[in-house]
N, C-alpha and C. Protein backbone atom coordinates (compact mmCIF):
# COMPACT_ATOMS: atom_id res chain seq x y z
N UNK A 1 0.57 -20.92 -4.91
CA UNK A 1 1.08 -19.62 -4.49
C UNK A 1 0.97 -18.66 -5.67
N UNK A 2 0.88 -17.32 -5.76
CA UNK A 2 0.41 -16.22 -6.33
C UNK A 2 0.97 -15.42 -5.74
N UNK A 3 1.71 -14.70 -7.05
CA UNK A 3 2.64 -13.38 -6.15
C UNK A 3 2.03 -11.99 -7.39
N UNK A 4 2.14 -11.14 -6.94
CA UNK A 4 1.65 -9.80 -7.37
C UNK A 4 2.81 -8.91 -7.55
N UNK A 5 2.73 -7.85 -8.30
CA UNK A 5 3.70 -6.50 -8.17
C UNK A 5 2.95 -4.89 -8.02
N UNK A 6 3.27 -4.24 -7.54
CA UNK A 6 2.59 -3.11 -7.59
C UNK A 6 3.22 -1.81 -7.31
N UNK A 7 2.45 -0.71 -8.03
CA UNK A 7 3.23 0.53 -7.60
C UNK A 7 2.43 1.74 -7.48
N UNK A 8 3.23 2.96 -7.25
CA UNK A 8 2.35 4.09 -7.08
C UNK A 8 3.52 5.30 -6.78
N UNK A 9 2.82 6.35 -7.23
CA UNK A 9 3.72 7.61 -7.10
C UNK A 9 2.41 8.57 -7.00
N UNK A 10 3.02 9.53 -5.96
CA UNK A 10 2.41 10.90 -6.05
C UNK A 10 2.95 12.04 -5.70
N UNK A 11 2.93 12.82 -6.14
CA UNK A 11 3.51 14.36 -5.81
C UNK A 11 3.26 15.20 -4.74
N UNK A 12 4.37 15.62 -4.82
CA UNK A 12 4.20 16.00 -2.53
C UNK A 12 3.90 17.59 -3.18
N UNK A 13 2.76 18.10 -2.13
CA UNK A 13 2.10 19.50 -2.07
C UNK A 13 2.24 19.82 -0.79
N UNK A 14 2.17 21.29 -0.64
CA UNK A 14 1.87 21.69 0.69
C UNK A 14 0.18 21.97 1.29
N UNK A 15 -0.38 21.71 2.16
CA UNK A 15 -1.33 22.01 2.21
C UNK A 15 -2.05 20.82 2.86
N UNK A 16 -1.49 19.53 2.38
CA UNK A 16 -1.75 17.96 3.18
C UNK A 16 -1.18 17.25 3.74
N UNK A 17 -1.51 16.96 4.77
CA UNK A 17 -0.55 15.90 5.63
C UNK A 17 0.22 14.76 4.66
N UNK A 18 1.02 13.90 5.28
CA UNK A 18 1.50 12.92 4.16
C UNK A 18 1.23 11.74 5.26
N UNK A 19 0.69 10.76 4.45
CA UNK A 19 0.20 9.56 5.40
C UNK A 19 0.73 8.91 4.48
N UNK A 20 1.72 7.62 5.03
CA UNK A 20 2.66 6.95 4.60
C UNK A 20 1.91 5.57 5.79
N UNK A 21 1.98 4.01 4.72
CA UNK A 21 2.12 3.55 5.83
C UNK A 21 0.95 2.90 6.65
N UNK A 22 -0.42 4.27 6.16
CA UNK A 22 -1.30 4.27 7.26
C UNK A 22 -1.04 5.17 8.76
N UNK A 23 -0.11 5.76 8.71
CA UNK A 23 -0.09 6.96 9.77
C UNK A 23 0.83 8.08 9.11
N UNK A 24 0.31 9.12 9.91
CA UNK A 24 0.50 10.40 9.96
C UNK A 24 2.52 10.51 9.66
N UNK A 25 2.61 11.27 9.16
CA UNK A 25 4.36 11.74 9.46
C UNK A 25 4.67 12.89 9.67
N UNK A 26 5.37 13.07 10.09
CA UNK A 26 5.46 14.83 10.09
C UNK A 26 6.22 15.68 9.07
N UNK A 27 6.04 16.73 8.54
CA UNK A 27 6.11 17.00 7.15
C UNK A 27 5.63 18.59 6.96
N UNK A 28 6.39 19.30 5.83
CA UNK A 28 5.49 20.25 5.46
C UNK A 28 4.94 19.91 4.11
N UNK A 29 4.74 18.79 3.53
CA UNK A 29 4.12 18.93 2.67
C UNK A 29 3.54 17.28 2.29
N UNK A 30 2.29 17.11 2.05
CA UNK A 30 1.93 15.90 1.91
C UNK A 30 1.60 14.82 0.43
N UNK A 31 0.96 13.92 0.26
CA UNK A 31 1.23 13.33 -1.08
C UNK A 31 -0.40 14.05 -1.67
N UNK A 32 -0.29 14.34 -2.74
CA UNK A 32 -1.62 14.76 -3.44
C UNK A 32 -2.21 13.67 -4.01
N UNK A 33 -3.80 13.14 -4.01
CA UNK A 33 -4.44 12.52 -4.38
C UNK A 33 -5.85 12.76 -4.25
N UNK A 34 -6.40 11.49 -4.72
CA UNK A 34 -7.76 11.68 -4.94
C UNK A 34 -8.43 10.95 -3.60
N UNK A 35 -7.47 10.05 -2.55
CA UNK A 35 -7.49 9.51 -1.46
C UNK A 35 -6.74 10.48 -0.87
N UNK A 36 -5.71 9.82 0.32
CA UNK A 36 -5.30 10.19 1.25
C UNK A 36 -3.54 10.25 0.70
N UNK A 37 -3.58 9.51 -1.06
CA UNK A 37 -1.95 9.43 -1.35
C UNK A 37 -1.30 8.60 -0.78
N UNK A 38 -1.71 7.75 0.15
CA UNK A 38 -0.75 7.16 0.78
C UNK A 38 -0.49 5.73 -0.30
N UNK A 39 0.94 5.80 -0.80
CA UNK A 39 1.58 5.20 -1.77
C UNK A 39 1.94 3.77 -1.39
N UNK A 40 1.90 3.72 0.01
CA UNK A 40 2.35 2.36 0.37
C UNK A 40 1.00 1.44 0.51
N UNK A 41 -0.08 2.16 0.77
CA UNK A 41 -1.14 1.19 1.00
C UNK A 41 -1.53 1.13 -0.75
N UNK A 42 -1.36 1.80 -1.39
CA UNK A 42 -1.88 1.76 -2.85
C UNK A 42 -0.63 0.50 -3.57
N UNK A 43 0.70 0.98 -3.32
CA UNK A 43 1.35 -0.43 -4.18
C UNK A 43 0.54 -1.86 -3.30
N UNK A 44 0.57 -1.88 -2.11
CA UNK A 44 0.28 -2.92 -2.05
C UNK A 44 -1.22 -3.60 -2.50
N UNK A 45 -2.26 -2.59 -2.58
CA UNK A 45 -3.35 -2.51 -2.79
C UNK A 45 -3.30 -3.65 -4.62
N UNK A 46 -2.70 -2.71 -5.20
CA UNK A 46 -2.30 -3.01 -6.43
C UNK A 46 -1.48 -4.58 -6.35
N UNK A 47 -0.53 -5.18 -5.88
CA UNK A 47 0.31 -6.36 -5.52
C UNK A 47 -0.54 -7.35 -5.30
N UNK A 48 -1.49 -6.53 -4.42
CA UNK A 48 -2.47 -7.97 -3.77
C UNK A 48 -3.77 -8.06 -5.32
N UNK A 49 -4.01 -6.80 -5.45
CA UNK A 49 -5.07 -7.57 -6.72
C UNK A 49 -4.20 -7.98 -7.77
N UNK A 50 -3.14 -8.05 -8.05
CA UNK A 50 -1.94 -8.53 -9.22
C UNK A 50 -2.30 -10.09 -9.43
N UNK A 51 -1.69 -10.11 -7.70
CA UNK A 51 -1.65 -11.86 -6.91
C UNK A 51 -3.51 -12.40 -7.56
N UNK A 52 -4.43 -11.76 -7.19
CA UNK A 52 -5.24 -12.40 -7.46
C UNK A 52 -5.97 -12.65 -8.70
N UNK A 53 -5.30 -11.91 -9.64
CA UNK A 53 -5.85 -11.79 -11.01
C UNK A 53 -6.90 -10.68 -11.17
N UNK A 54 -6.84 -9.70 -10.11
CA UNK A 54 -8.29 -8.90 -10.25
C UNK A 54 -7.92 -7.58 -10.51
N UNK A 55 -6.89 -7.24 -11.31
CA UNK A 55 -6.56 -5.65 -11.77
C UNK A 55 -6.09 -4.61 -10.94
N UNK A 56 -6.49 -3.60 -10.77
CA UNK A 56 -5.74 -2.50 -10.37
C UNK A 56 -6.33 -1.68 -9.49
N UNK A 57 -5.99 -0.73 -8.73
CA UNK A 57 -7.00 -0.02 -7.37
C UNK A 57 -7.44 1.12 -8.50
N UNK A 58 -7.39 1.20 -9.57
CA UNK A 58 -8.05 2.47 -10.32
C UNK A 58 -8.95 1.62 -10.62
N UNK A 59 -8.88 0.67 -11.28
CA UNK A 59 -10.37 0.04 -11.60
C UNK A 59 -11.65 0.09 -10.22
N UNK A 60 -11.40 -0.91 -9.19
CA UNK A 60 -12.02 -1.29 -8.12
C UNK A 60 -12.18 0.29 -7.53
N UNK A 61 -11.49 1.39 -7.41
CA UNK A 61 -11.69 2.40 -7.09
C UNK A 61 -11.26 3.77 -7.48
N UNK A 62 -12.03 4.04 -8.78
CA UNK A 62 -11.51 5.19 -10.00
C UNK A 62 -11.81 6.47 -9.11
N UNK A 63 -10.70 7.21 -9.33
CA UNK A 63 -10.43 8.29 -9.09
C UNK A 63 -11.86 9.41 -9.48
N UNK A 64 -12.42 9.11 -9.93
CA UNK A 64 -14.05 9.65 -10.77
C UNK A 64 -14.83 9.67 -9.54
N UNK A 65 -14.79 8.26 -8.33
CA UNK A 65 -15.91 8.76 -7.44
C UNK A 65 -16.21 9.07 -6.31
N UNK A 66 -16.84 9.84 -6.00
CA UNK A 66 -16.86 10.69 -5.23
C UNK A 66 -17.11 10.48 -3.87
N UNK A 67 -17.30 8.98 -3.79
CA UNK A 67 -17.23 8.04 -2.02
C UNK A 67 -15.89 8.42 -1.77
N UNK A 68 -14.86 7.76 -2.36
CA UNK A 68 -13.65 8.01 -2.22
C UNK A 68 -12.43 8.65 -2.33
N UNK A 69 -12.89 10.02 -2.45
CA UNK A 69 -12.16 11.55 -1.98
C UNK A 69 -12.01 11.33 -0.97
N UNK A 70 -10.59 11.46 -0.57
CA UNK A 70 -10.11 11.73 0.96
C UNK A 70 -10.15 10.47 1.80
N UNK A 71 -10.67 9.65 1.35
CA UNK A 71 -10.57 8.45 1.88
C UNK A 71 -8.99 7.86 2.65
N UNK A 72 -9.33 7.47 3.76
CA UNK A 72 -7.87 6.76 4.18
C UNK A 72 -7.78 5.23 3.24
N UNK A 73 -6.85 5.69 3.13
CA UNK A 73 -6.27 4.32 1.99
C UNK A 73 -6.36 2.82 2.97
N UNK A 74 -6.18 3.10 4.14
CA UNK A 74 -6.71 2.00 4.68
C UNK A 74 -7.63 1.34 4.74
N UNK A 75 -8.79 2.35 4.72
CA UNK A 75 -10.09 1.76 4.44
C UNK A 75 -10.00 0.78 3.12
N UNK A 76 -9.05 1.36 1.95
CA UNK A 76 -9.23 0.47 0.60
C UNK A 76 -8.73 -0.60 1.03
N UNK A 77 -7.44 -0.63 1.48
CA UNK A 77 -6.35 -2.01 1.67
C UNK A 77 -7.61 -2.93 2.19
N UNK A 78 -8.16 -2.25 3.17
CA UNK A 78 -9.16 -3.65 4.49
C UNK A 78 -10.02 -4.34 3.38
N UNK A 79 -10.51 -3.34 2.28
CA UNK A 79 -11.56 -4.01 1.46
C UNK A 79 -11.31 -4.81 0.80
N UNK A 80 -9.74 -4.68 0.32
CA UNK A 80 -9.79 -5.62 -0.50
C UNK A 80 -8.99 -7.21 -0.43
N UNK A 81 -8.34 -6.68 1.04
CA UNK A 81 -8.20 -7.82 2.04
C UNK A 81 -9.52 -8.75 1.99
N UNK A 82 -10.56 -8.02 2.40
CA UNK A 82 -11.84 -8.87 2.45
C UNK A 82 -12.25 -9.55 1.14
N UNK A 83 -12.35 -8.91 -0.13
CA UNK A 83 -12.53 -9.40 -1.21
C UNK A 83 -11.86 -10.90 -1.48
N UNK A 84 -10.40 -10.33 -1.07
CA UNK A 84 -9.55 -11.39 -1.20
C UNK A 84 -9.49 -12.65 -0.77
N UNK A 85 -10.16 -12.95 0.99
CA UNK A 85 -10.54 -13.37 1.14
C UNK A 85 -11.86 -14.63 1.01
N UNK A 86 -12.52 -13.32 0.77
CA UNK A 86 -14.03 -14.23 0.32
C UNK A 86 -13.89 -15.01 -0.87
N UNK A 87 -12.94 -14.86 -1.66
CA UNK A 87 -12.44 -15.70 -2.86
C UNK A 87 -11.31 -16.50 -2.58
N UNK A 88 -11.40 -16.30 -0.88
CA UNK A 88 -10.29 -18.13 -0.55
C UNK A 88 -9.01 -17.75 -0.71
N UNK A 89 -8.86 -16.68 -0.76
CA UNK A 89 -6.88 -15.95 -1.09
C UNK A 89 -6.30 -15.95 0.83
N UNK A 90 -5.38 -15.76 1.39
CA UNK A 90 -4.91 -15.37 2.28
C UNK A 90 -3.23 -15.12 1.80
N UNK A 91 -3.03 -14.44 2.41
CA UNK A 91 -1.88 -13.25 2.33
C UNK A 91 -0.60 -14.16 2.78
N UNK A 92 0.07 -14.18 2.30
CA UNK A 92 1.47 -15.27 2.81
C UNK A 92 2.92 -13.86 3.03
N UNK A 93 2.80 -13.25 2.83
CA UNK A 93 3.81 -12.23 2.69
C UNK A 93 3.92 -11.23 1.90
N UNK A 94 4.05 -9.73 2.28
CA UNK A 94 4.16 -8.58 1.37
C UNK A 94 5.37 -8.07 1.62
N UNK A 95 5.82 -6.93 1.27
CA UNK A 95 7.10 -6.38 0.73
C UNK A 95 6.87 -5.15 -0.05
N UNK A 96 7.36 -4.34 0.65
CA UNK A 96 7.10 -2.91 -0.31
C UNK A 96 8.48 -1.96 -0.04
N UNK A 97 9.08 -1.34 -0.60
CA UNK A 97 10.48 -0.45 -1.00
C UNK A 97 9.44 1.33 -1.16
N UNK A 98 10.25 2.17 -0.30
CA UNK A 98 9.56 3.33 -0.71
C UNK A 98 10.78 4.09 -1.08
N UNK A 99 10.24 5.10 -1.92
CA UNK A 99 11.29 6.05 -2.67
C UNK A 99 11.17 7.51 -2.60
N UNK A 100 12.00 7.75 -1.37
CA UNK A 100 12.00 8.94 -1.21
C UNK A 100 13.11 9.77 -0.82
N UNK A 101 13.21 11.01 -0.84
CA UNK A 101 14.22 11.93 -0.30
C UNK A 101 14.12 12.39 1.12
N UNK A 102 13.02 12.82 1.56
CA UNK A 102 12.61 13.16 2.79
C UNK A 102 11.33 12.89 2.77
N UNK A 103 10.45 12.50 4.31
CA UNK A 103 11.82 12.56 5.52
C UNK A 103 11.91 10.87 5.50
N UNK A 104 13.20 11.58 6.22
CA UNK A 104 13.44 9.62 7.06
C UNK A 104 12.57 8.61 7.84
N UNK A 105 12.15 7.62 6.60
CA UNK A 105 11.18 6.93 7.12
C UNK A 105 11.11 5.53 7.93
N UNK A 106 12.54 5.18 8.22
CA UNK A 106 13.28 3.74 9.01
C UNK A 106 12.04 4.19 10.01
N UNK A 107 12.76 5.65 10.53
CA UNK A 107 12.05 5.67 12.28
C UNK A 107 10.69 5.20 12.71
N UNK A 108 9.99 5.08 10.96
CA UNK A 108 8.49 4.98 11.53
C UNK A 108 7.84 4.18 10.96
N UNK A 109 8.55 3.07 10.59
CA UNK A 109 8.46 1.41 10.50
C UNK A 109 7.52 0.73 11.12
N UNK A 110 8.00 0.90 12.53
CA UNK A 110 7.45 0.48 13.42
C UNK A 110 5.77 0.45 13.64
N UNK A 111 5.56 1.93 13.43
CA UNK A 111 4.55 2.14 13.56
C UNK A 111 3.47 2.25 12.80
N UNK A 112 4.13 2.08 11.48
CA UNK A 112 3.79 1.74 9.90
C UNK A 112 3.16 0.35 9.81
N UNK A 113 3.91 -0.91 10.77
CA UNK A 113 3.67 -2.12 10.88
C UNK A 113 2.51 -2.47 11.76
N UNK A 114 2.53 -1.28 12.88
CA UNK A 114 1.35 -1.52 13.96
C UNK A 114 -0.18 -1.51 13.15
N UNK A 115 -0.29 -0.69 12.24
CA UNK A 115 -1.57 -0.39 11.32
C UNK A 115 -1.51 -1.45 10.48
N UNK A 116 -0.36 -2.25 9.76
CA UNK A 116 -0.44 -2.54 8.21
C UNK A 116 -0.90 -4.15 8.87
N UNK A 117 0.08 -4.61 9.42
CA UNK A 117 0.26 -6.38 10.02
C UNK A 117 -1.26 -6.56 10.19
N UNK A 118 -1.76 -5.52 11.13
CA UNK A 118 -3.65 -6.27 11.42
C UNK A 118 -4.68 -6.63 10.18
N UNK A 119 -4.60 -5.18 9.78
CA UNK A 119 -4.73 -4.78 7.83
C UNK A 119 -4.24 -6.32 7.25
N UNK A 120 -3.61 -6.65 7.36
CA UNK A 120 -3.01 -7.86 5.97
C UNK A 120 -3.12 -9.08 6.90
N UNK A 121 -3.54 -9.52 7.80
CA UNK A 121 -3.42 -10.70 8.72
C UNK A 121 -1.84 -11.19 8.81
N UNK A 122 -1.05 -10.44 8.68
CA UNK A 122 0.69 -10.87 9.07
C UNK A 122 1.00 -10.57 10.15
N UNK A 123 1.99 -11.51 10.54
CA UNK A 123 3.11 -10.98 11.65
C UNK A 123 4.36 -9.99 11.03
N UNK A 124 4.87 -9.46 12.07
CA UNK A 124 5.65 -8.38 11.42
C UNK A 124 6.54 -8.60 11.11
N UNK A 125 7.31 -9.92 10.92
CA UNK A 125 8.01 -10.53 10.14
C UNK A 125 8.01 -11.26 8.84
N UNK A 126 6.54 -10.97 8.23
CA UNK A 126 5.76 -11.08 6.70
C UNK A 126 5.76 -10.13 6.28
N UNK A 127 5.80 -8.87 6.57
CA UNK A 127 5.60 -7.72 5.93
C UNK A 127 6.93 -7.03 6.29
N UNK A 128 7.70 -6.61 4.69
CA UNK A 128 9.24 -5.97 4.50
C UNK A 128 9.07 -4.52 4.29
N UNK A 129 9.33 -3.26 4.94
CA UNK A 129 9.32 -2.46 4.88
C UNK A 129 10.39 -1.86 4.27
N UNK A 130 11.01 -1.31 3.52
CA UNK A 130 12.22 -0.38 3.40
C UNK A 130 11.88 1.14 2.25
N UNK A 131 13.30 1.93 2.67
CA UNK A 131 12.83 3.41 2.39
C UNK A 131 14.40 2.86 0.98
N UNK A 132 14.69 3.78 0.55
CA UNK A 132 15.48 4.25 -0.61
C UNK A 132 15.53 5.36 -1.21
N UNK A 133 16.28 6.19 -1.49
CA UNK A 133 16.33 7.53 -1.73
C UNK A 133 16.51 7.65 -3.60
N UNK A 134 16.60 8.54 -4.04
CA UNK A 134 16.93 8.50 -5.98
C UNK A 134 18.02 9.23 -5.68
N UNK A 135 18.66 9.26 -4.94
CA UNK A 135 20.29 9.95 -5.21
C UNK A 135 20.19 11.38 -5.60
N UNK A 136 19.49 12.15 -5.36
CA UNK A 136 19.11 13.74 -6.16
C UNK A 136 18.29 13.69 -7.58
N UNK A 137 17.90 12.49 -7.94
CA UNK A 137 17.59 12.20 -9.88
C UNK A 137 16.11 12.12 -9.97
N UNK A 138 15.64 13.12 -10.61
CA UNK A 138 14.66 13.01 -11.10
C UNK A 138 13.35 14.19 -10.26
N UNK A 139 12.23 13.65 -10.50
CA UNK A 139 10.94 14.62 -9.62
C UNK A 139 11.42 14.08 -7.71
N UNK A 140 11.71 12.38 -7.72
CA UNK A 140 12.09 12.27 -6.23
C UNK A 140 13.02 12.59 -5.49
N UNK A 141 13.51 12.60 -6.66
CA UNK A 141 15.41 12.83 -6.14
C UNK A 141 15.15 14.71 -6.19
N UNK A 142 14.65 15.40 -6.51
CA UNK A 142 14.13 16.99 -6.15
C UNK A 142 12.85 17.34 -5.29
N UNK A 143 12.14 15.85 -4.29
CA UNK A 143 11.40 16.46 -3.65
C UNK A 143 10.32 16.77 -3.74
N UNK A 144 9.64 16.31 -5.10
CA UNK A 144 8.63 16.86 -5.54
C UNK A 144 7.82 15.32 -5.74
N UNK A 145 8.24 13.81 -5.59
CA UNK A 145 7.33 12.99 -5.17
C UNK A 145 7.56 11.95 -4.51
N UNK A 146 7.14 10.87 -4.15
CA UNK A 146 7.37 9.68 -3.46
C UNK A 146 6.77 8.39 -4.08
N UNK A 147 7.40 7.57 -4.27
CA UNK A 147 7.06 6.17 -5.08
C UNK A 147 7.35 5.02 -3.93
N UNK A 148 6.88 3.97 -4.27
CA UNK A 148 6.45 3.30 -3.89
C UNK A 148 6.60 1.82 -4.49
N UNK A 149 7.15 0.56 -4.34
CA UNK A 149 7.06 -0.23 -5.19
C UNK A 149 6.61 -1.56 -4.08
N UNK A 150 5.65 -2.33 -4.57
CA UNK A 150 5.64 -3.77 -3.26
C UNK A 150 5.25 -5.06 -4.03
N UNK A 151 5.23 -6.05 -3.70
CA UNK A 151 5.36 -7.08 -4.07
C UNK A 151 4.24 -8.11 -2.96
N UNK A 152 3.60 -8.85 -3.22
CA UNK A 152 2.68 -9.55 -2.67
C UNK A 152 2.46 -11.17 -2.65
N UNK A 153 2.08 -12.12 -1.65
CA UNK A 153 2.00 -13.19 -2.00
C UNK A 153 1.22 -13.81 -1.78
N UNK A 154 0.05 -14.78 -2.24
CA UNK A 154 -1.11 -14.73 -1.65
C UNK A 154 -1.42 -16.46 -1.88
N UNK A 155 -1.98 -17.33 -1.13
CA UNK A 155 -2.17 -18.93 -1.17
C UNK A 155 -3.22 -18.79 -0.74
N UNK A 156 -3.81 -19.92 -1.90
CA UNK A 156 -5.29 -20.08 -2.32
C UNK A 156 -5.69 -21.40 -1.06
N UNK A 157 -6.55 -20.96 -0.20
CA UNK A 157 -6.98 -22.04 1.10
C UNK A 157 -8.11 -22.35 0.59
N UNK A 158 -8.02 -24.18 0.10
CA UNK A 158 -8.63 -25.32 -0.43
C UNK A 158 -9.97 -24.97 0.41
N UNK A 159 -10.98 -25.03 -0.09
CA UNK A 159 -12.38 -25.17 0.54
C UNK A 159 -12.48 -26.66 0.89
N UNK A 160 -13.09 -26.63 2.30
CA UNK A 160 -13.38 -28.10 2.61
C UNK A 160 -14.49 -28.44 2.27
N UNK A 161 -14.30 -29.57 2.09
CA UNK A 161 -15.72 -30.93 1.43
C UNK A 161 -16.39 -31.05 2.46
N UNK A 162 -17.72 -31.28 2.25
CA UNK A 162 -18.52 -31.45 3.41
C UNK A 162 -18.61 -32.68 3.69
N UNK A 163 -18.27 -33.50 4.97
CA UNK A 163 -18.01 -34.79 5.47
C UNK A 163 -19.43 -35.38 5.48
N UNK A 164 -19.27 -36.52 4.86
CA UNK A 164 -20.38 -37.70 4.30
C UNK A 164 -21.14 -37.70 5.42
């Protein structure tokens, strides 16, 4: 077993949707990035290459190129699901905590899980969602970003021997 940690923050602008999650929220102002910002698919992005020894989503996908402007962060998570894979990893359980002030993100859990569970091969009882606020302290606690923290677990499936 192999467990990962990961994180991510970005600063909420007006002008972009905020995709949390892998779906849409409603909002006047969204996360700024060089993707789509979405902080939850990036900690975990980050958790799962932790788990596997393979670095960080800036490495595998630097902010420098220019495929991946605007990109839905989902597209990254699936890739590197697959990577992960093809090197015999499968996903045993994730866990991610988001940190924010607004808006209230319990309500859209649900639907956060409908995108993420297929994405990660889990049932929706492998994957821990929760929100947390900074109490008024700091850039989150004033509104001005959203963080993200998740945790990952990943078991290495033995290649079979080829029978005599």
């Amino acid at each position: 077993m192999r467990i990962g940690l990961g994180y991510d923050v970005h600063r909420l602008v007006a002008g972009r949707p905020l995709i949390l999650g892998g779906i849409e929220i409603p909002s006047d102002k969204g996360l700024l990035g060089h993707s789509d910002g979405d902080a939850i698919a990036h900690a975990l992005i980050d958790a799962l290459l932790g788990a596997a020894g393979e670095g960080d989503i800036g490495r595998l996908f630097p902010d420098t190129d220019p495929t991946t402007e605007g990109v839905r962060s989902t597209i990254l998570l699936r890739d590197v699901v697959a990577r992960l894979r093809k090197k015999g990893f499968r996903i045993a359980h994730a866990d991610a905590v988001v940190i924010a002030e607004f808006p209230r993100l319990g309500p859209h859990f649900g639907a956060m899980k409908d995108v993420l569970c297929p994405l990660l091969g889990l049932g929706r009882t492998s994957l821990g969602l929760k929100a947390k606020t900074q109490e008024g302290l700091g850039d989150i606690g004033r509104r001005r970003a959203i963080a993200c923290w998740a945790v990952a677990s990943l078991r290495k499936i033995p290649r079979r021997k080829p029978r005599p």
